[in-house]
Protein backbone atom coordinates (compact mmCIF):
# COMPACT_ATOMS: atom_id res chain seq x y z
CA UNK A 1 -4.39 5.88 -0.57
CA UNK A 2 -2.41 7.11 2.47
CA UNK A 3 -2.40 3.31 4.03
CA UNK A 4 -0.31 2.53 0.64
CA UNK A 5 1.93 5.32 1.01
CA UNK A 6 2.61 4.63 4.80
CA UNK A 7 3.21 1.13 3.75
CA UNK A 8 5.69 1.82 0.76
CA UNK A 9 7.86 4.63 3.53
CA UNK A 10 7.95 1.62 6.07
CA UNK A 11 9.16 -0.67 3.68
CA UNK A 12 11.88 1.40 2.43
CA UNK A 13 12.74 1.92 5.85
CA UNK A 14 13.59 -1.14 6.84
CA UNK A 15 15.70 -1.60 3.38
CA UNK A 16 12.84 -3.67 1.25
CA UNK A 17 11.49 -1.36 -1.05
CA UNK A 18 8.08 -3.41 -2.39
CA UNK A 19 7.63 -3.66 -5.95
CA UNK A 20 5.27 -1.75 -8.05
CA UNK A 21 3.43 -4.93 -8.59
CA UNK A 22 2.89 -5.49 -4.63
CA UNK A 23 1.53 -1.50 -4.32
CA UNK A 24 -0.84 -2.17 -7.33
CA UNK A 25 -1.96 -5.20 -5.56
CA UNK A 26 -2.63 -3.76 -1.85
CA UNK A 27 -4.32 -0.95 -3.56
CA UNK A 28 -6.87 -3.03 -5.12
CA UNK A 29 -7.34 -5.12 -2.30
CA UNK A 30 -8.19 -2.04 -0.37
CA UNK A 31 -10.28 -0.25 -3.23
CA UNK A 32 -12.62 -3.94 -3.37
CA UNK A 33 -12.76 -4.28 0.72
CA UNK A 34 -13.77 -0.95 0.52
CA UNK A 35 -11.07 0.27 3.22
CA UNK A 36 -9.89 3.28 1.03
CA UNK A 37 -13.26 4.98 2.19
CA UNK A 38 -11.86 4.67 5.81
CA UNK A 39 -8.31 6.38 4.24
């Protein structure tokens, strides 16, 4: 899960923290492409 965790540090970054509803999303979308194998 190190694509969600890059993506939740940019966002706070750049002052727009995503909600824990938008991390549970990308992380399922990522589990059922199948792109956490390439994480």
């Amino acid at each position: 899960m190190e694509r969600v965790r890059v993506f939740v540090e940019e966002m706070c970054e750049i002052g727009r923290p995503p909600s824990l509803r938008q991390i549970g999303r990308l992380a399922k979308t990522l589990r059922a492409t199948g792109r956490d194998l390439l994480i």
